[in-house]
N, C-alpha and C. Protein backbone atom coordinates (compact mmCIF):
# COMPACT_ATOMS: atom_id res chain seq x y z
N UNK A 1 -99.05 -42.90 114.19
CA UNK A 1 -98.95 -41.76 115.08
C UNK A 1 -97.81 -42.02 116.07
N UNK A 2 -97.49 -40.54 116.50
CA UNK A 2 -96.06 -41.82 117.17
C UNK A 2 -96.51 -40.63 118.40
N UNK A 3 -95.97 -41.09 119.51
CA UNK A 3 -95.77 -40.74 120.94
C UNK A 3 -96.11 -39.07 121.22
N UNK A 4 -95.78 -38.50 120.43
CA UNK A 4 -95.66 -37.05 120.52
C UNK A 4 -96.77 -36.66 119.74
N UNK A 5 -97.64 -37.37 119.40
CA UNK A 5 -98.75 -36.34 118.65
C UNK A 5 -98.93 -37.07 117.17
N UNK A 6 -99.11 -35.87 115.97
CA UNK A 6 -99.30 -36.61 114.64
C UNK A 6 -97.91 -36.48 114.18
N UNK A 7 -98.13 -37.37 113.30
CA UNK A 7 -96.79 -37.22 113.25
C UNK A 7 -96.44 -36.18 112.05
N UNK A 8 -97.25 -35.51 111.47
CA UNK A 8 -97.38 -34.16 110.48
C UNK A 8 -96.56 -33.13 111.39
N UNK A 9 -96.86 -32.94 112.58
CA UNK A 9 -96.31 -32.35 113.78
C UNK A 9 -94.98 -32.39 113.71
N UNK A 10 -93.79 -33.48 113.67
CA UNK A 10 -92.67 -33.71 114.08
C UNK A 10 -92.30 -33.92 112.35
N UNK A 11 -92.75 -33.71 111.59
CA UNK A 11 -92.32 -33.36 110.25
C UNK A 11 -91.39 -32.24 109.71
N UNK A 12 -90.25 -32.00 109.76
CA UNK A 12 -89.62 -31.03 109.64
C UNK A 12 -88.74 -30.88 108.28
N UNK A 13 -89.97 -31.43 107.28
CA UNK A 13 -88.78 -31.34 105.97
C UNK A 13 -89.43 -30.25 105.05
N UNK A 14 -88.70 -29.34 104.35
CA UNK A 14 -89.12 -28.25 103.88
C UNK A 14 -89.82 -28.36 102.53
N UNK A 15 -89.91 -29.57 101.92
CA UNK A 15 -90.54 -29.29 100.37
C UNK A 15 -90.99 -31.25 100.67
N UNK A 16 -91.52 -31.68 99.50
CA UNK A 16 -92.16 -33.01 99.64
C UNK A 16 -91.38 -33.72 98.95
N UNK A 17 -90.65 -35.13 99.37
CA UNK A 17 -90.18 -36.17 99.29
C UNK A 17 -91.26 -36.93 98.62
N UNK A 18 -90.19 -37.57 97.55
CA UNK A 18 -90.47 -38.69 96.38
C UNK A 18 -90.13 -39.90 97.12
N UNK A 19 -90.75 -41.26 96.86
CA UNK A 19 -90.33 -42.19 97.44
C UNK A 19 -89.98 -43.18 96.53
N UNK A 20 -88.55 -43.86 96.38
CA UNK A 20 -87.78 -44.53 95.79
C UNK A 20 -87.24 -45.36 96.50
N UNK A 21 -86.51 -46.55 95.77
CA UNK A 21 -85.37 -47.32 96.05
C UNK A 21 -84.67 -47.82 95.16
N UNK A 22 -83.61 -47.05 94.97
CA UNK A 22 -82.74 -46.84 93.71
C UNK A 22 -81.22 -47.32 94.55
N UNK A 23 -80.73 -48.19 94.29
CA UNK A 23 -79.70 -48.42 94.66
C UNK A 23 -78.34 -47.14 94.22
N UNK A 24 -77.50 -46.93 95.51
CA UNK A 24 -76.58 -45.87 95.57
C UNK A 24 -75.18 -46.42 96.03
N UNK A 25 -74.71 -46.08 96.45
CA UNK A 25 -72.83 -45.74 96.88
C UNK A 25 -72.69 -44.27 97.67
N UNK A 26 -72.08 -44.49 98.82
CA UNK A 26 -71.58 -43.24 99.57
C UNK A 26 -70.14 -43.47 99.57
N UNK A 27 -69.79 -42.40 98.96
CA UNK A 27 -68.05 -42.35 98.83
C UNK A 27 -67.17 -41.71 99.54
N UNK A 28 -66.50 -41.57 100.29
CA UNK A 28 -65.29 -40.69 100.82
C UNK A 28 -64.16 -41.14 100.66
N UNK A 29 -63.28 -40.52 100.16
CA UNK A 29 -61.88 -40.99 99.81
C UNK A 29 -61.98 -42.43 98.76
N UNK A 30 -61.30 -42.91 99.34
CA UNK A 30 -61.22 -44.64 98.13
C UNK A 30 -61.86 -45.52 98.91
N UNK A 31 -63.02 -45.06 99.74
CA UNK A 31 -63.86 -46.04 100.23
C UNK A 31 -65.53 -45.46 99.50
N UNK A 32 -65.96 -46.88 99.41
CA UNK A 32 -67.23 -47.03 98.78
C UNK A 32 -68.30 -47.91 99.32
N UNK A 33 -69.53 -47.55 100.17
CA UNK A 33 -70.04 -48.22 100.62
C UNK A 33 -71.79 -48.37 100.41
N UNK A 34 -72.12 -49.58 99.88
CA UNK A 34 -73.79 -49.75 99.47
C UNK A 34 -74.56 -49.13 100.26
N UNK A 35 -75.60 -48.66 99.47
CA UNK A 35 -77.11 -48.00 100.38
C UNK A 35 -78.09 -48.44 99.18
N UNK A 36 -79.27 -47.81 99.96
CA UNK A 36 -80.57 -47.86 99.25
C UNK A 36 -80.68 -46.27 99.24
N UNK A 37 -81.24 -45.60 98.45
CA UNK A 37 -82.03 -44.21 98.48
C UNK A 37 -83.70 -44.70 98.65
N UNK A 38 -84.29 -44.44 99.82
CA UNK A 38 -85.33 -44.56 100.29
C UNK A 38 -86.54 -43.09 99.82
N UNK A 39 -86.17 -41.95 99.97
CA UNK A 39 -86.93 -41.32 99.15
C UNK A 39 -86.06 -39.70 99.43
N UNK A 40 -86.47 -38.89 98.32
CA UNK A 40 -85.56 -37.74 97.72
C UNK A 40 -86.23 -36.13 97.74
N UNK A 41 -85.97 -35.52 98.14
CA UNK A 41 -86.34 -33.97 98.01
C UNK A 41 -85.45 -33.20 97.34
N UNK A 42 -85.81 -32.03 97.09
CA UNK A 42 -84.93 -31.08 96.59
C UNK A 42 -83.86 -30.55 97.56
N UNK A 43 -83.75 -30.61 98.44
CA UNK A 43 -83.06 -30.73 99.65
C UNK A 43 -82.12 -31.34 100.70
N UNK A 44 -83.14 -32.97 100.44
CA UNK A 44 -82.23 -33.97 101.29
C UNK A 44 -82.68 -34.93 100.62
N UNK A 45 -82.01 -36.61 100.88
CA UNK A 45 -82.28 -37.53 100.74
C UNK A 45 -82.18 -38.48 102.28
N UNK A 46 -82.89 -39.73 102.13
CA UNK A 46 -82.92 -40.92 103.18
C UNK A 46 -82.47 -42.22 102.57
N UNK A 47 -81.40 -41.97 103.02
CA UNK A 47 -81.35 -43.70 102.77
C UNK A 47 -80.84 -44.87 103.70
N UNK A 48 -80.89 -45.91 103.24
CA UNK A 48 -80.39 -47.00 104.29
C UNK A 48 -79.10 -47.72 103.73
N UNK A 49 -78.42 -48.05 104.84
CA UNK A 49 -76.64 -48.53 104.33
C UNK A 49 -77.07 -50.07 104.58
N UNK A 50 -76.45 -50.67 103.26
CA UNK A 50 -76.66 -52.13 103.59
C UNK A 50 -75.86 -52.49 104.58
N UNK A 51 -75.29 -52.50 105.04
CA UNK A 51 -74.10 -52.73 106.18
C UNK A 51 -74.11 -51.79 107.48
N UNK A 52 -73.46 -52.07 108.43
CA UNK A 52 -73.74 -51.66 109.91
C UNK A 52 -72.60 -50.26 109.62
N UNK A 53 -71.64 -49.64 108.51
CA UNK A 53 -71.14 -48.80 108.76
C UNK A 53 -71.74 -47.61 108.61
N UNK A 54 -70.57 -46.47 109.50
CA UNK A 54 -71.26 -45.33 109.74
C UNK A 54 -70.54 -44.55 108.82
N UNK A 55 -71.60 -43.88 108.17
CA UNK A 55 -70.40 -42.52 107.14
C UNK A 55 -69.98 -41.77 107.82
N UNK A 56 -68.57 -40.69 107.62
CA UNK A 56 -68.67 -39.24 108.24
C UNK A 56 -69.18 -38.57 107.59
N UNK A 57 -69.20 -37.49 108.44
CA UNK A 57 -70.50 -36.19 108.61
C UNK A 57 -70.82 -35.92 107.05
N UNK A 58 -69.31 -35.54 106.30
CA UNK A 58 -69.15 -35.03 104.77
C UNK A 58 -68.93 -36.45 103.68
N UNK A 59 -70.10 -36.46 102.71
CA UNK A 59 -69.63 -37.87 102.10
C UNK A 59 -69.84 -37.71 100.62
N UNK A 60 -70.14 -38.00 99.61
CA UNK A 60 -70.51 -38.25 98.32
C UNK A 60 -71.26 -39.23 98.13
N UNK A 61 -72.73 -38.80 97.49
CA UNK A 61 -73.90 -40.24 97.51
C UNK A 61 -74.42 -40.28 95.92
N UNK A 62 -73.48 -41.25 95.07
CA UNK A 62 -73.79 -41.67 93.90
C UNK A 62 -75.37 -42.19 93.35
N UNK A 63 -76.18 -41.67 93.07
CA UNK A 63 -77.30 -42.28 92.85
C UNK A 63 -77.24 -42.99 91.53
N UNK A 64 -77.27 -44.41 91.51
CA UNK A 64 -77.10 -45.23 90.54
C UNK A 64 -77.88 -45.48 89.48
N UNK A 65 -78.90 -45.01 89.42
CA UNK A 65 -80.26 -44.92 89.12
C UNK A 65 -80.36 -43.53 88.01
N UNK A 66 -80.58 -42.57 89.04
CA UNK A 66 -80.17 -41.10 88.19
C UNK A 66 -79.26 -40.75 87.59
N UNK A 67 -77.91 -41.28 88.01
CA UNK A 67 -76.67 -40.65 87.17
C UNK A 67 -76.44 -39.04 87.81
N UNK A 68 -76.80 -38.81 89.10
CA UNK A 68 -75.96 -37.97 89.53
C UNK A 68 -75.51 -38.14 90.93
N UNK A 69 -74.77 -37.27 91.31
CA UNK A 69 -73.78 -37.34 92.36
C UNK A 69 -74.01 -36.26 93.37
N UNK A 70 -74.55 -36.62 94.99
CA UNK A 70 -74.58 -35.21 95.84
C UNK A 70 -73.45 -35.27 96.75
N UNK A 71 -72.96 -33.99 97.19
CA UNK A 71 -72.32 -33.68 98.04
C UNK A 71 -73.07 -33.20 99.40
N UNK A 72 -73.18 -33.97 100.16
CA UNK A 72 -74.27 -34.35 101.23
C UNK A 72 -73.75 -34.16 102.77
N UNK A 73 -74.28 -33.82 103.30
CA UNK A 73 -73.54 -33.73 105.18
C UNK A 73 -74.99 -34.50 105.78
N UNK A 74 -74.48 -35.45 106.80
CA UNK A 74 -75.83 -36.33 107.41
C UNK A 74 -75.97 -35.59 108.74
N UNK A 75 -77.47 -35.70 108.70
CA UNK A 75 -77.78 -34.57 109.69
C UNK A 75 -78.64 -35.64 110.16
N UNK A 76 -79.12 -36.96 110.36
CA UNK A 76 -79.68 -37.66 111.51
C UNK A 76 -79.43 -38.86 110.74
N UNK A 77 -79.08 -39.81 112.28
CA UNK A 77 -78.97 -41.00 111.78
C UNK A 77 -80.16 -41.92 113.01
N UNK A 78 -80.65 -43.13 112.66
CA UNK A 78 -81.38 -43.95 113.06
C UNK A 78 -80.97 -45.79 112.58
N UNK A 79 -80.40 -46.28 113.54
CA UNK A 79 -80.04 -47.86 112.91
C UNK A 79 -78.91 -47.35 111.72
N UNK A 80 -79.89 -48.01 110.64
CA UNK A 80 -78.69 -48.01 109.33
C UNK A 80 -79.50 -46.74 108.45
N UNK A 81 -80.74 -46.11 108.86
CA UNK A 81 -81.30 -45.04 108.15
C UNK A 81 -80.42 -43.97 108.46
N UNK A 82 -79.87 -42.60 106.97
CA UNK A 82 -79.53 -41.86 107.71
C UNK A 82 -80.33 -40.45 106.72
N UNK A 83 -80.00 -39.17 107.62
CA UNK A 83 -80.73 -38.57 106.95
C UNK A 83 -79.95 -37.90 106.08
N UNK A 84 -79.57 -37.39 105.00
CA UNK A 84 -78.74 -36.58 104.37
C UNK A 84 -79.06 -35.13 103.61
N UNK A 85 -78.52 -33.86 104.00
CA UNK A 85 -78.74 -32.63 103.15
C UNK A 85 -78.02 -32.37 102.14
N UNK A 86 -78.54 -31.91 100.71
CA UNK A 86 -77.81 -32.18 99.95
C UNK A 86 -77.47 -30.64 99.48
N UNK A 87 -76.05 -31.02 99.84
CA UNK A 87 -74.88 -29.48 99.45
C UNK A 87 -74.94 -28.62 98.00
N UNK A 88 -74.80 -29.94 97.28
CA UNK A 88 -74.37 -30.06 96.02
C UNK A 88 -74.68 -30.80 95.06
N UNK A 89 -75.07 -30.77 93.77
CA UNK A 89 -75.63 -32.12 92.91
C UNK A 89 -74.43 -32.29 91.87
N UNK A 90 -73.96 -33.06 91.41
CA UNK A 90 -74.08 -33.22 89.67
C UNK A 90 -73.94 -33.90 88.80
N UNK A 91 -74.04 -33.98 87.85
CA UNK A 91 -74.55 -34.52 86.57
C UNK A 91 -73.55 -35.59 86.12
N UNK A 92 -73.71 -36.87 85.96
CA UNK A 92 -72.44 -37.18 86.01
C UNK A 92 -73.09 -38.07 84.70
N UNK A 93 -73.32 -38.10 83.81
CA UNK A 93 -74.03 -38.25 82.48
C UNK A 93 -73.29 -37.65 81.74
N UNK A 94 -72.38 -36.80 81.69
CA UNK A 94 -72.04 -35.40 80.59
C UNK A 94 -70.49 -35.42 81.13
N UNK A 95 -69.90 -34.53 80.72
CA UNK A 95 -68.53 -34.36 81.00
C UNK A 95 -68.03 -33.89 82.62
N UNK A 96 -67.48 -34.56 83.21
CA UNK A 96 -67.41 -34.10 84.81
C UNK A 96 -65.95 -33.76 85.14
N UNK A 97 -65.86 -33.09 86.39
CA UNK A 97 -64.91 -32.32 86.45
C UNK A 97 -64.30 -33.35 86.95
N UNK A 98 -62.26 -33.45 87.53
CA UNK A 98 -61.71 -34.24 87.78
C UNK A 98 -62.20 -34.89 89.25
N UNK A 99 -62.49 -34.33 90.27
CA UNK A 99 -62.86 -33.91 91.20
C UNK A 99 -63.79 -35.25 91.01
N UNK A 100 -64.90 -35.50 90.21
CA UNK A 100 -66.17 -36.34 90.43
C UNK A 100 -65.94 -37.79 89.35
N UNK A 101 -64.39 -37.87 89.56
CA UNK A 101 -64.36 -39.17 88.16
C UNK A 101 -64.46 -40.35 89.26
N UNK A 102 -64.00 -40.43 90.64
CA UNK A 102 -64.40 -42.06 91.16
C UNK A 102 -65.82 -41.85 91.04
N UNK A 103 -66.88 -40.79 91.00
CA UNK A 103 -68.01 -40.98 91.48
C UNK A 103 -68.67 -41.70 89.89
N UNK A 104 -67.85 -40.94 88.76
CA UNK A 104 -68.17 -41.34 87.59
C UNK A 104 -68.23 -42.52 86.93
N UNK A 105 -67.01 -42.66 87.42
CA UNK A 105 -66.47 -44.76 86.98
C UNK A 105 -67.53 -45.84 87.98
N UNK A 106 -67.83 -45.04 89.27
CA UNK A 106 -68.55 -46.15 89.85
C UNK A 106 -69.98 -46.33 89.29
N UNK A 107 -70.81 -44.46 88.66
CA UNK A 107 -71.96 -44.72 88.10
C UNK A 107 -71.62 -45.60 86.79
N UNK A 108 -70.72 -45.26 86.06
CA UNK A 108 -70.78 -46.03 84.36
C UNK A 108 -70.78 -47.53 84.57
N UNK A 109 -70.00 -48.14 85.54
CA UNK A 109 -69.64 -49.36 86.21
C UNK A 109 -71.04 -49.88 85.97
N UNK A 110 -71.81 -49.33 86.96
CA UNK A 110 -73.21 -49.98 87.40
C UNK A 110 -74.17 -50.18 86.29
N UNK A 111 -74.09 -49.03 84.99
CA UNK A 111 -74.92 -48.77 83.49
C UNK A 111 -74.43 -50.14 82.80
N UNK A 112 -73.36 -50.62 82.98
CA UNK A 112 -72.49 -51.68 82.15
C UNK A 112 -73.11 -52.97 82.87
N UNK A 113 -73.40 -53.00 84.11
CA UNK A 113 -74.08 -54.38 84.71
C UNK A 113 -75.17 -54.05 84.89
N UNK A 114 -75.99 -53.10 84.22
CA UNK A 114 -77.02 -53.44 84.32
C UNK A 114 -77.38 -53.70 82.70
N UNK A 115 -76.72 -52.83 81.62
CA UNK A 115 -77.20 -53.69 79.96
C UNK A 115 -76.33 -54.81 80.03
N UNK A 116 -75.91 -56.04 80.96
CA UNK A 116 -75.37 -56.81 81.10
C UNK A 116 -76.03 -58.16 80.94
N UNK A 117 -76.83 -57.66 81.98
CA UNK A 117 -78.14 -58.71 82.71
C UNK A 117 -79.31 -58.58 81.58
């Protein structure tokens, strides 16, 4: 319960979150930086940045796990938790537009070390 009541109360997410930890990548430009995806809605995701950096507002969040790619704006941050709404999804399994090939090479990257191990 936290300070303000239940915490059902200060709940403000519109549909119900899955809870995961699927290792990800937030991309902007030719920078690429580790997270965790902590858990997922149709809407937004949470995750945590292994590292103390901060994304900007507009980023790209590779889910390594799923094989797709959101176009995301962070709408709360906490420590290294941040919160993210998701703009845009896609499929990066299938043929992708030019636009989503770093996001592509970094998911295939990760498929290759993981039938590696």
């Amino acid at each position: 319960m936290s300070k303000f009541g239940s915490d059902a109360a200060l709940d403000r997410r519109i549909g119900p979150r899955t809870a995961m930890q699927h290792p990800a990548k937030v991309l902007c430009g030719a920078f690429a930086w580790d997270c965790v995806v902590r858990d997922q809605s149709e809407t937004g995701l949470r995750i945590q940045m292994l590292s103390s950096t901060i994304p900007p507002t507009s980023v790209q969040l590779v889910n390594l796990v799923s094989g797709y790619a959101h176009d995301v704006k962070v709408v709360w941050q906490k420590d290294r938790e941040f919160g993210l709404k998701i703009l845009r999804s896609h499929d990066l399994r299938g043929l992708a537009p030019a636009a989503l090939q770093m996001a592509k090479r970094i998911w295939q990257a990760s498929q290759r070390n993981i039938s590696a191990s």
